[in-house]
PDB file of N, CA and C in Angstrom:
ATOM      1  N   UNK A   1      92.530 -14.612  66.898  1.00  0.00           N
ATOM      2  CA  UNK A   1      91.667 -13.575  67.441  1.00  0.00           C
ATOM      3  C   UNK A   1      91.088 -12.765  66.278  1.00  0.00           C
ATOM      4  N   UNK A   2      89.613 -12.485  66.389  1.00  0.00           N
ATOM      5  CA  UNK A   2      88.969 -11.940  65.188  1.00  0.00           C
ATOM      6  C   UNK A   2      89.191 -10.105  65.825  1.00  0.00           C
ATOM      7  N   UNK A   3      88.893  -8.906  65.107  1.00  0.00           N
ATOM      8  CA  UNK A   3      88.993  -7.676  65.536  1.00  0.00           C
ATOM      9  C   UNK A   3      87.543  -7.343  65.221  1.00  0.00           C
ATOM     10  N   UNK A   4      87.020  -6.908  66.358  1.00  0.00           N
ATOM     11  CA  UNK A   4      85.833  -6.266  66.634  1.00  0.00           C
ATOM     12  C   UNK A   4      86.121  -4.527  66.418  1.00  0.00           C
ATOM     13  N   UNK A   5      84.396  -4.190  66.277  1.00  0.00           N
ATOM     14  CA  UNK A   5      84.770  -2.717  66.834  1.00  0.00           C
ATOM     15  C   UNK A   5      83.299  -2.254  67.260  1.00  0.00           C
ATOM     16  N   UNK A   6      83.255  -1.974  68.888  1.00  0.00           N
ATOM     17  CA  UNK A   6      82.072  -1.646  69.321  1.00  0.00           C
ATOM     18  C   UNK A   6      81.424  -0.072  68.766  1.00  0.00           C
ATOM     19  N   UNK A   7      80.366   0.153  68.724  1.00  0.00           N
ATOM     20  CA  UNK A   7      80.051   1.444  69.124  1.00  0.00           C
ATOM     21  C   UNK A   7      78.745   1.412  70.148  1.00  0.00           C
ATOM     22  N   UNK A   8      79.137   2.479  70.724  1.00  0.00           N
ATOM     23  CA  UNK A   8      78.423   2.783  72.306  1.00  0.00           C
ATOM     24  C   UNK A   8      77.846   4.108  72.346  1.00  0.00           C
ATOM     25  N   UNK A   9      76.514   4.260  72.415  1.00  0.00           N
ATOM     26  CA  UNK A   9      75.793   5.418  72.983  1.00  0.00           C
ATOM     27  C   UNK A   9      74.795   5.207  74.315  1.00  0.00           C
ATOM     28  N   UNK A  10      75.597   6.308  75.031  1.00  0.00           N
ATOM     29  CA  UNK A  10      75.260   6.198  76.046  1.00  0.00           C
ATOM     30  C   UNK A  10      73.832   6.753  76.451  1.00  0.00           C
ATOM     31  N   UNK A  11      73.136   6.568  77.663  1.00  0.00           N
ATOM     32  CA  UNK A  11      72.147   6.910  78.157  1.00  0.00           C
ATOM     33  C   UNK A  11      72.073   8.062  78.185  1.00  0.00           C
ATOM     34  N   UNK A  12      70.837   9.472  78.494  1.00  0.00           N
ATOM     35  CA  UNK A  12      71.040  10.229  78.122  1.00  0.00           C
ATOM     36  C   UNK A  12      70.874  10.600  80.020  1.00  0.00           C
ATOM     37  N   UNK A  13      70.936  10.117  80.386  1.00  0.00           N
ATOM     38  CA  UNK A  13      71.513  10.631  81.846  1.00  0.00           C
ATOM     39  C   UNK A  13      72.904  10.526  82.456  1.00  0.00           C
ATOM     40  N   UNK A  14      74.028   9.273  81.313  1.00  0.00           N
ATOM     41  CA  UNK A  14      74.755   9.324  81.742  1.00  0.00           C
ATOM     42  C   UNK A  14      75.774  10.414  80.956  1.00  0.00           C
ATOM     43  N   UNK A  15      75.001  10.799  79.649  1.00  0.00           N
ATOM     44  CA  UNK A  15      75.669  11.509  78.606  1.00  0.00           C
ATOM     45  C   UNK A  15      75.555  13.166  79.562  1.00  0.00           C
ATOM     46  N   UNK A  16      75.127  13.296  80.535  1.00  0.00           N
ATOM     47  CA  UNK A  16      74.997  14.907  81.176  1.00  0.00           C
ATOM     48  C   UNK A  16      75.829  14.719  82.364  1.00  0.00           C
ATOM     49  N   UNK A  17      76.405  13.667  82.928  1.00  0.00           N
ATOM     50  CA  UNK A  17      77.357  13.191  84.146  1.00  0.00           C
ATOM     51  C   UNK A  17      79.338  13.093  83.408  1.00  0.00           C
ATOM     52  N   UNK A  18      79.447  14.333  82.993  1.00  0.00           N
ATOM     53  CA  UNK A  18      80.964  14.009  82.088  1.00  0.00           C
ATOM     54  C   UNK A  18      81.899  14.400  83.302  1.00  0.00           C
ATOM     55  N   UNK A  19      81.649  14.738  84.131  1.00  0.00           N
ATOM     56  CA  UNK A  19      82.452  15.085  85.353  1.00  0.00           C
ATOM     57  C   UNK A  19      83.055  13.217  86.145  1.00  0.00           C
ATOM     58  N   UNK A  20      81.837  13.024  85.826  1.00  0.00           N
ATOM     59  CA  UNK A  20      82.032  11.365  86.073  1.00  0.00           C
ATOM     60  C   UNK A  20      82.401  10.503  85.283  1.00  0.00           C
ATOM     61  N   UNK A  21      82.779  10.845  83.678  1.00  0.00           N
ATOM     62  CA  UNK A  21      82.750  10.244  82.918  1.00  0.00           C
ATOM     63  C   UNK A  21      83.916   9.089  82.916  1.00  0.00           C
ATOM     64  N   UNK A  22      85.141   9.724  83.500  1.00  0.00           N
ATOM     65  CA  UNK A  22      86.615   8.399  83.721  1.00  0.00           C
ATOM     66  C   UNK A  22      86.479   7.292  84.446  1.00  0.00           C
ATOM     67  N   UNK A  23      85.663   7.738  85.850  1.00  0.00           N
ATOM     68  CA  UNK A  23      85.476   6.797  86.509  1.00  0.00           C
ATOM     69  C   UNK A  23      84.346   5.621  85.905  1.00  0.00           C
ATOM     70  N   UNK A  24      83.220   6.281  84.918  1.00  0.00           N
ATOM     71  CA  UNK A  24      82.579   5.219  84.492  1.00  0.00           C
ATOM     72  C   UNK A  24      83.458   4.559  83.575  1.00  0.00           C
ATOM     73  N   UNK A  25      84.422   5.304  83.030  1.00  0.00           N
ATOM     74  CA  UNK A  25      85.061   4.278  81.439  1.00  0.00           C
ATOM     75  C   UNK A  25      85.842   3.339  82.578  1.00  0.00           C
ATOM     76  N   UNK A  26      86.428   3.919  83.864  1.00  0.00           N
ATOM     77  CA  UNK A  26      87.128   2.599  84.141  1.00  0.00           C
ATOM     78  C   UNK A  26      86.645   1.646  84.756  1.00  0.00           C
ATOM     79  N   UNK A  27      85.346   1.972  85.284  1.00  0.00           N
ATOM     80  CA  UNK A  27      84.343   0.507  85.968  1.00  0.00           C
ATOM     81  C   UNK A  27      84.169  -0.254  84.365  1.00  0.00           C
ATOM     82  N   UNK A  28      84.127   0.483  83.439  1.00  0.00           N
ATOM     83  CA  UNK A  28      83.238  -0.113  82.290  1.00  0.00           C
ATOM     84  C   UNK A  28      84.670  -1.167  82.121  1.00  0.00           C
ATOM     85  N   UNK A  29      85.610  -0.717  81.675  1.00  0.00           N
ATOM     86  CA  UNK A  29      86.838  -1.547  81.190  1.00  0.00           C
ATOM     87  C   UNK A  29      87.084  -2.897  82.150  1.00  0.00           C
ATOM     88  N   UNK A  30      87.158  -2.101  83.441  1.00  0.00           N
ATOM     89  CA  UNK A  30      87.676  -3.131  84.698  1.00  0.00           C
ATOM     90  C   UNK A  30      86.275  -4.416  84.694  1.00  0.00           C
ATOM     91  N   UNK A  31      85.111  -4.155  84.479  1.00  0.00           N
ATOM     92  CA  UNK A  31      83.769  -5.146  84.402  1.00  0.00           C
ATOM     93  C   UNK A  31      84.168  -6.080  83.326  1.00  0.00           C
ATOM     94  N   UNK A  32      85.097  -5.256  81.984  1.00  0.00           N
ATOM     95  CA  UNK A  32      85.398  -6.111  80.600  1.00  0.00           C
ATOM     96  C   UNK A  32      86.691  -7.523  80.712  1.00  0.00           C
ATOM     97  N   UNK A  33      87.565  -6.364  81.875  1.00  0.00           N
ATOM     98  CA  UNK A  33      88.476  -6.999  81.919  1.00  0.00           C
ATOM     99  C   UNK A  33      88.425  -8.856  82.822  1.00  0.00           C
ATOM    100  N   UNK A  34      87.593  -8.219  83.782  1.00  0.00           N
ATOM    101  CA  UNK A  34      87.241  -9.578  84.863  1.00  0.00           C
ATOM    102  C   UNK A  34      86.436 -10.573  83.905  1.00  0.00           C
ATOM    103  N   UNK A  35      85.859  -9.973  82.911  1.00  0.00           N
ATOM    104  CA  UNK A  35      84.335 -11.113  82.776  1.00  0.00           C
ATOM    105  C   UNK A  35      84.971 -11.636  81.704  1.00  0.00           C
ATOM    106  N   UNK A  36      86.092 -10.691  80.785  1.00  0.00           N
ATOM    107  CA  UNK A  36      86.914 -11.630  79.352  1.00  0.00           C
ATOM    108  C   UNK A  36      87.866 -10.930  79.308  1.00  0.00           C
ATOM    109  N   UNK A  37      88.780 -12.019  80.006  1.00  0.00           N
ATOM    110  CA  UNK A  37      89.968 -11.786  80.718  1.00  0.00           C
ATOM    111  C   UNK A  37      91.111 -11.618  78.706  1.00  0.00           C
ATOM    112  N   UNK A  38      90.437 -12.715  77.883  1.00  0.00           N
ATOM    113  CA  UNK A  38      90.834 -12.824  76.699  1.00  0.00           C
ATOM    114  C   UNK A  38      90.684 -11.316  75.722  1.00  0.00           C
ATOM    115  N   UNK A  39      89.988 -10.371  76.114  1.00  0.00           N
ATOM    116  CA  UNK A  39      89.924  -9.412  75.173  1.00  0.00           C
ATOM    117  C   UNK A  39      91.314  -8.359  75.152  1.00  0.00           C
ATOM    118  N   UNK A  40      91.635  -8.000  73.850  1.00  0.00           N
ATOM    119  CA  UNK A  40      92.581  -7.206  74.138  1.00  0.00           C
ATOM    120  C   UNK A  40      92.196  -5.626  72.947  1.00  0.00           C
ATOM    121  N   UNK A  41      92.381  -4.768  74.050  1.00  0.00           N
ATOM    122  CA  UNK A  41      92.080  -3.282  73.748  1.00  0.00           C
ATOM    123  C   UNK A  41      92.724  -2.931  72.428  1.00  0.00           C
ATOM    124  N   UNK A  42      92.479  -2.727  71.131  1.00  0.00           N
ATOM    125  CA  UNK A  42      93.314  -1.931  70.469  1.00  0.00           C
ATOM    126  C   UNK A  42      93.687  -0.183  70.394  1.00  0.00           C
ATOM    127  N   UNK A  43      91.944   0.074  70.227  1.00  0.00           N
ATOM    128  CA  UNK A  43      92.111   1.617  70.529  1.00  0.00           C
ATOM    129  C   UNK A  43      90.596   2.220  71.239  1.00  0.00           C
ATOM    130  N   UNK A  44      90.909   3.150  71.496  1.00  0.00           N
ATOM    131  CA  UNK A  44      89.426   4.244  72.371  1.00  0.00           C
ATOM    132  C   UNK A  44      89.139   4.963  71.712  1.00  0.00           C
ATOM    133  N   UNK A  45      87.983   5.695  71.214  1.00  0.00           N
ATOM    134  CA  UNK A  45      87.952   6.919  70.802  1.00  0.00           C
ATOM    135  C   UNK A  45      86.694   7.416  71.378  1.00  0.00           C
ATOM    136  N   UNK A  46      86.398   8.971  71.565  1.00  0.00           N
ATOM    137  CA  UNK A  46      85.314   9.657  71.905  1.00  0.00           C
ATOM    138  C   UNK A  46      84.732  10.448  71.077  1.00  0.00           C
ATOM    139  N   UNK A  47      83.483  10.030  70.437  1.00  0.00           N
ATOM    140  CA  UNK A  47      83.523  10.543  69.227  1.00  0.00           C
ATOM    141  C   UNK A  47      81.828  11.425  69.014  1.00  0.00           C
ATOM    142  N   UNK A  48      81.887  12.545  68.035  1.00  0.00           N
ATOM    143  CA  UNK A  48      80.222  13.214  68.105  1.00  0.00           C
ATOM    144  C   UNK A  48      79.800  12.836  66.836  1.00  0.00           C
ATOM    145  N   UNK A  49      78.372  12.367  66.964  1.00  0.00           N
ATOM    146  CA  UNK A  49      77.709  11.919  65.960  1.00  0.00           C
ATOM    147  C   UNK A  49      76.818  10.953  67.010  1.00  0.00           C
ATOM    148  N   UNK A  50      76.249  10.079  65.642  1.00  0.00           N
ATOM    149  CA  UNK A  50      75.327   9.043  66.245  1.00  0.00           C
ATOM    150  C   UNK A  50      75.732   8.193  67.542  1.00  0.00           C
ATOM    151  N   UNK A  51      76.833   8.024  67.425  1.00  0.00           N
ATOM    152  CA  UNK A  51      77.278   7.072  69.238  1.00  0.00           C
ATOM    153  C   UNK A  51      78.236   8.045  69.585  1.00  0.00           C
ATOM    154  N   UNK A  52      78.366   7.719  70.886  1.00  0.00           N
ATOM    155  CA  UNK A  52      79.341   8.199  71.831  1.00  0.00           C
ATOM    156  C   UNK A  52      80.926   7.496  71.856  1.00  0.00           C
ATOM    157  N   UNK A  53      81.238   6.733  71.700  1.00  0.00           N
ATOM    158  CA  UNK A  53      82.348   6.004  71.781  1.00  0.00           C
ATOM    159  C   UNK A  53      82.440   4.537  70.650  1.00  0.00           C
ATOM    160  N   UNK A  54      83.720   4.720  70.065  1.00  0.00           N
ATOM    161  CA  UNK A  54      83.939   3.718  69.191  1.00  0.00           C
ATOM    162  C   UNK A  54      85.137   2.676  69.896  1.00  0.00           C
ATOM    163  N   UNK A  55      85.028   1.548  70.492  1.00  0.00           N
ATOM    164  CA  UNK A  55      86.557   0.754  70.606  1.00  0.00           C
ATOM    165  C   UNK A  55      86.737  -0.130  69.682  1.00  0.00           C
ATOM    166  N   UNK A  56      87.781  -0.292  69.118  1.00  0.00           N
ATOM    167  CA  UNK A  56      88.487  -1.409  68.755  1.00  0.00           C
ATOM    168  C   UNK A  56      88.915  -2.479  69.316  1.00  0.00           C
ATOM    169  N   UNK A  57      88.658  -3.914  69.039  1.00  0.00           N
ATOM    170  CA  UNK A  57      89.988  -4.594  69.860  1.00  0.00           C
ATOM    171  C   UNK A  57      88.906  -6.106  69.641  1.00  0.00           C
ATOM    172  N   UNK A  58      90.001  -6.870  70.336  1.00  0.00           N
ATOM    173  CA  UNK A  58      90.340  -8.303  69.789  1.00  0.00           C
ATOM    174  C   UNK A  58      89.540  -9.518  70.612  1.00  0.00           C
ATOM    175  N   UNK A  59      88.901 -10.404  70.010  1.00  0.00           N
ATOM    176  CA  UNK A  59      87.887 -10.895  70.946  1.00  0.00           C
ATOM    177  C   UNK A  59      88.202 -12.771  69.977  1.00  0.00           C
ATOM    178  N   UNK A  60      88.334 -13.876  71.167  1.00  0.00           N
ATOM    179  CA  UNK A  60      88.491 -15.246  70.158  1.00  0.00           C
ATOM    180  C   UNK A  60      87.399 -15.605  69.169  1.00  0.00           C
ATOM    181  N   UNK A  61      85.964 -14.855  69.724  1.00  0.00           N
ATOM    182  CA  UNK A  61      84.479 -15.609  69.400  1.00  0.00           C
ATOM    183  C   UNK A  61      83.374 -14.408  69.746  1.00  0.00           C
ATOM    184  N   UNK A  62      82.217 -14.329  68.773  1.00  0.00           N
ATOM    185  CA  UNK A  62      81.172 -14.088  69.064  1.00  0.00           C
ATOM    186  C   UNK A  62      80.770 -13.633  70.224  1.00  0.00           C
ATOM    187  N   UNK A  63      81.020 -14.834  70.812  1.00  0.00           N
ATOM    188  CA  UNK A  63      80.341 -14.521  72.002  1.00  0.00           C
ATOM    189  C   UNK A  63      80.622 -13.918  72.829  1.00  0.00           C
ATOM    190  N   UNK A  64      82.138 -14.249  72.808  1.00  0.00           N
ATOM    191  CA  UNK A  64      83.303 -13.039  73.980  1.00  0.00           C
ATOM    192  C   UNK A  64      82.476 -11.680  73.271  1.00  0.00           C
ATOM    193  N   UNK A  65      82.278 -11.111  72.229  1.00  0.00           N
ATOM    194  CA  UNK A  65      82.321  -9.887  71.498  1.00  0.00           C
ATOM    195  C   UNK A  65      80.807  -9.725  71.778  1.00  0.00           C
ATOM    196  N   UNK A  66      79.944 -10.334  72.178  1.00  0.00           N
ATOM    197  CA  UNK A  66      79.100 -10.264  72.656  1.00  0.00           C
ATOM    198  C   UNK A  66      78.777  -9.447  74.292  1.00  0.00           C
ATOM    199  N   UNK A  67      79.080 -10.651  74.852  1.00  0.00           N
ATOM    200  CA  UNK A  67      79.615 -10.135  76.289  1.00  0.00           C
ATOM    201  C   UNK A  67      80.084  -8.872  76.379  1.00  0.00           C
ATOM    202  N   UNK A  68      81.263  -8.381  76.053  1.00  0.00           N
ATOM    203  CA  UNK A  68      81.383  -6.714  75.733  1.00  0.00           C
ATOM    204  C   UNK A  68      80.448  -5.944  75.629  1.00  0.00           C
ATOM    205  N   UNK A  69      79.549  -6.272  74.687  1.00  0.00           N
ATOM    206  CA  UNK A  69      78.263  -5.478  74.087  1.00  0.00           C
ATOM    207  C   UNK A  69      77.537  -5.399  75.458  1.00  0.00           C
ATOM    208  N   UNK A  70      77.039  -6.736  76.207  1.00  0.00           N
ATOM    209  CA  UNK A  70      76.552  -6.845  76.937  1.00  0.00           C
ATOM    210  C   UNK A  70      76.866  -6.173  78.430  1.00  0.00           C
ATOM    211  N   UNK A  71      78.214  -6.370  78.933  1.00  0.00           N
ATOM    212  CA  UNK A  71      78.985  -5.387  79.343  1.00  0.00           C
ATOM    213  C   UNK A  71      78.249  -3.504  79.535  1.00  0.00           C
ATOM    214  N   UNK A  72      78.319  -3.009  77.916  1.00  0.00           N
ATOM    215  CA  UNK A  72      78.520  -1.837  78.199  1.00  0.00           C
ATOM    216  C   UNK A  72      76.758  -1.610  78.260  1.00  0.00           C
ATOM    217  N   UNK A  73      76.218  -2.396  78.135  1.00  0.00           N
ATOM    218  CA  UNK A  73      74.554  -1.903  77.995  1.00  0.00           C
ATOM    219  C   UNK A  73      74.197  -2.042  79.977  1.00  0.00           C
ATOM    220  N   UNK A  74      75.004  -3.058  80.677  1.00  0.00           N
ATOM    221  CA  UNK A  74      74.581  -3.105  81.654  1.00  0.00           C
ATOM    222  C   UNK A  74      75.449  -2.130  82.691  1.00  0.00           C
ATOM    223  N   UNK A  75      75.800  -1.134  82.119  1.00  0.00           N
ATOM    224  CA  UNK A  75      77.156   0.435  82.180  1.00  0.00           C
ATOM    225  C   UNK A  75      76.096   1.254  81.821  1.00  0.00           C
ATOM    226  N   UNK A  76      75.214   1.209  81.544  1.00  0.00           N
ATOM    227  CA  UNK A  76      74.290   2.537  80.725  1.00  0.00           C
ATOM    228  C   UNK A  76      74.065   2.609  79.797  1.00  0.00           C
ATOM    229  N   UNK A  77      74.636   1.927  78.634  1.00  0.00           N
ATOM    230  CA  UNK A  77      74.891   2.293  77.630  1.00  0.00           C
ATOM    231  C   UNK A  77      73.328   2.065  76.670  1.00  0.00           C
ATOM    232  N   UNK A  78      72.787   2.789  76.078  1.00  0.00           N
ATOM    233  CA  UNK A  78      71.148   2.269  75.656  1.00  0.00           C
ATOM    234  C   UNK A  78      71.592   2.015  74.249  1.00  0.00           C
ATOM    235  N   UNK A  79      72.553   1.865  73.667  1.00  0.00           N
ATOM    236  CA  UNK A  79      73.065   1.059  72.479  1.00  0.00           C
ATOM    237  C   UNK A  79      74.801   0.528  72.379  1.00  0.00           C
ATOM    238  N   UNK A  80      74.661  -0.694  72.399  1.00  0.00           N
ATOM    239  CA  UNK A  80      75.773  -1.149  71.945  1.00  0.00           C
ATOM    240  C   UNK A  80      76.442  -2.433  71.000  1.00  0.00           C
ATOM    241  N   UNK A  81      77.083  -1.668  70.008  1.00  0.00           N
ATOM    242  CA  UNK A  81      77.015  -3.191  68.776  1.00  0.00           C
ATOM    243  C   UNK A  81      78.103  -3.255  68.411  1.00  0.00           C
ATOM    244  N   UNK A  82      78.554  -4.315  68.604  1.00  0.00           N
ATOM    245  CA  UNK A  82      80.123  -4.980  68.056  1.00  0.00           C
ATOM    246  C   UNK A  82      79.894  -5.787  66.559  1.00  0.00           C
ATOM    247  N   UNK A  83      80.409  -5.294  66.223  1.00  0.00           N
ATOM    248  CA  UNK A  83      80.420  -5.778  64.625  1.00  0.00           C
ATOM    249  C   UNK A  83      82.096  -5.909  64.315  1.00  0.00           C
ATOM    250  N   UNK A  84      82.252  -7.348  63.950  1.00  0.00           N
ATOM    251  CA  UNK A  84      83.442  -8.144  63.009  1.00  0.00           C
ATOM    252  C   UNK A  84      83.869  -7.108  61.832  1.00  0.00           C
ATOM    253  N   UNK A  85      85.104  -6.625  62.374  1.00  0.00           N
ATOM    254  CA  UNK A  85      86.247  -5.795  61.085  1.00  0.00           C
ATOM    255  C   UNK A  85      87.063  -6.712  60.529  1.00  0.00           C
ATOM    256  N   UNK A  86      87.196  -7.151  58.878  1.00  0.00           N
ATOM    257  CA  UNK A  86      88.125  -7.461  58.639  1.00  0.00           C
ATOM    258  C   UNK A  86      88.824  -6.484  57.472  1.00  0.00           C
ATOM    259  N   UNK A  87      90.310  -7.103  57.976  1.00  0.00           N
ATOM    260  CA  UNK A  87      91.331  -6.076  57.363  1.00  0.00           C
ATOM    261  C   UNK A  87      91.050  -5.867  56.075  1.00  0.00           C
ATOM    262  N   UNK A  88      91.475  -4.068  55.425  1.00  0.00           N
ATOM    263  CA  UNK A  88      91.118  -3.911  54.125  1.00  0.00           C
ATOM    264  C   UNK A  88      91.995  -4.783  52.963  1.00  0.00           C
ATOM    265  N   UNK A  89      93.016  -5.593  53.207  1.00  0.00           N
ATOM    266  CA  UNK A  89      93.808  -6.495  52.559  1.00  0.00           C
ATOM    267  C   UNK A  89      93.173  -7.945  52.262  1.00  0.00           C
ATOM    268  N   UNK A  90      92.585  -8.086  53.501  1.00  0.00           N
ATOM    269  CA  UNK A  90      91.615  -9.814  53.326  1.00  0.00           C
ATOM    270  C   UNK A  90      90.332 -10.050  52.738  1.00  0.00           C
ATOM    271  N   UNK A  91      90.118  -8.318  52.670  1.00  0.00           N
ATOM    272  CA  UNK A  91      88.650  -7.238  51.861  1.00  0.00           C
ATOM    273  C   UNK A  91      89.499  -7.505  50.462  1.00  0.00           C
ATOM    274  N   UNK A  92      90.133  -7.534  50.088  1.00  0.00           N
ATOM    275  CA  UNK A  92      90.485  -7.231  48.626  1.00  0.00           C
ATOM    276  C   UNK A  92      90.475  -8.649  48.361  1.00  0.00           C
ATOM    277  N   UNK A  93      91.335  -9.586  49.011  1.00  0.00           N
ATOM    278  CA  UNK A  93      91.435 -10.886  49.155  1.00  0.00           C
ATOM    279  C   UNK A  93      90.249 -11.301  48.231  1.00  0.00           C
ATOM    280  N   UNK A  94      89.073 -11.688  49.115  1.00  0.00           N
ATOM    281  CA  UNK A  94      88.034 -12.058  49.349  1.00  0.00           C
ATOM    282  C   UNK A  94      87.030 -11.504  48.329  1.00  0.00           C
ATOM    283  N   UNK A  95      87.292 -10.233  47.803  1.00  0.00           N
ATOM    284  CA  UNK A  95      86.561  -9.278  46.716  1.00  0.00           C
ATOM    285  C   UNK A  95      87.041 -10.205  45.526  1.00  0.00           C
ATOM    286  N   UNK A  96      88.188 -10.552  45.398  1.00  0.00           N
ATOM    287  CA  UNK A  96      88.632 -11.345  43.802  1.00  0.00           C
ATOM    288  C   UNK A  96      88.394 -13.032  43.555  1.00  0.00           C
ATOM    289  N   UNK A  97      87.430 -13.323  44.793  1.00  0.00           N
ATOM    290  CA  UNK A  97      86.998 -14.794  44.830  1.00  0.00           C
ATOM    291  C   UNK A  97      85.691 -14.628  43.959  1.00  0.00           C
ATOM    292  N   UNK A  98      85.211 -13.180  44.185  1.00  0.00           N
ATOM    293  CA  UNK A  98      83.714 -12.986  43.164  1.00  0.00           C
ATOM    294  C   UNK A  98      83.498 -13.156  42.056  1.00  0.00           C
TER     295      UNK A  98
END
């Protein structure tokens, strides 16, 4: 399993609905969970700046990590990009092949 890490900014109609906001994270998760049954959550965060939410977590392929993306854009989300983390150890690794 490769480790992804999405970031998500949300719509700006859904960013003024925070009263609603749990129930959307758990349609959003429960939509993740049915469609890639293979992903596994590492962490959540809610964060201010350029996106709204950062997750972590574990996807076999592309495309699963895709799907996610795809997932949260069809949730509201008017940006969402999963980009491949690798560990800062396999970073050093990989730095001394240069």
């Amino acid at each position: 399993m490769q480790t992804y890490i999405l970031f998500t900014k949300l719509s700006t109609d859904l960013s003024y609905e925070m009263k609603n906001r749990e129930r959307q994270g758990r349609n959003w998760l429960g939509q993740v969970r049915e469609n890639c049954p293979e992903v596994k959550f590492l962490s959540h965060y809610a964060i201010l700046g350029e996106f709204d939410f950062i997750d972590i977590y574990e996807a076999p392929d592309p495309e699963t990590a895709a799907k996610v993306s795809m997932i949260s854009q069809a949730n509201g989300a008017i940006h969402a990009k999963s980009m491949i983390a690798i560990p800062y150890k396999r970073f050093l690794e990989l730095s001394k092949e240069m």
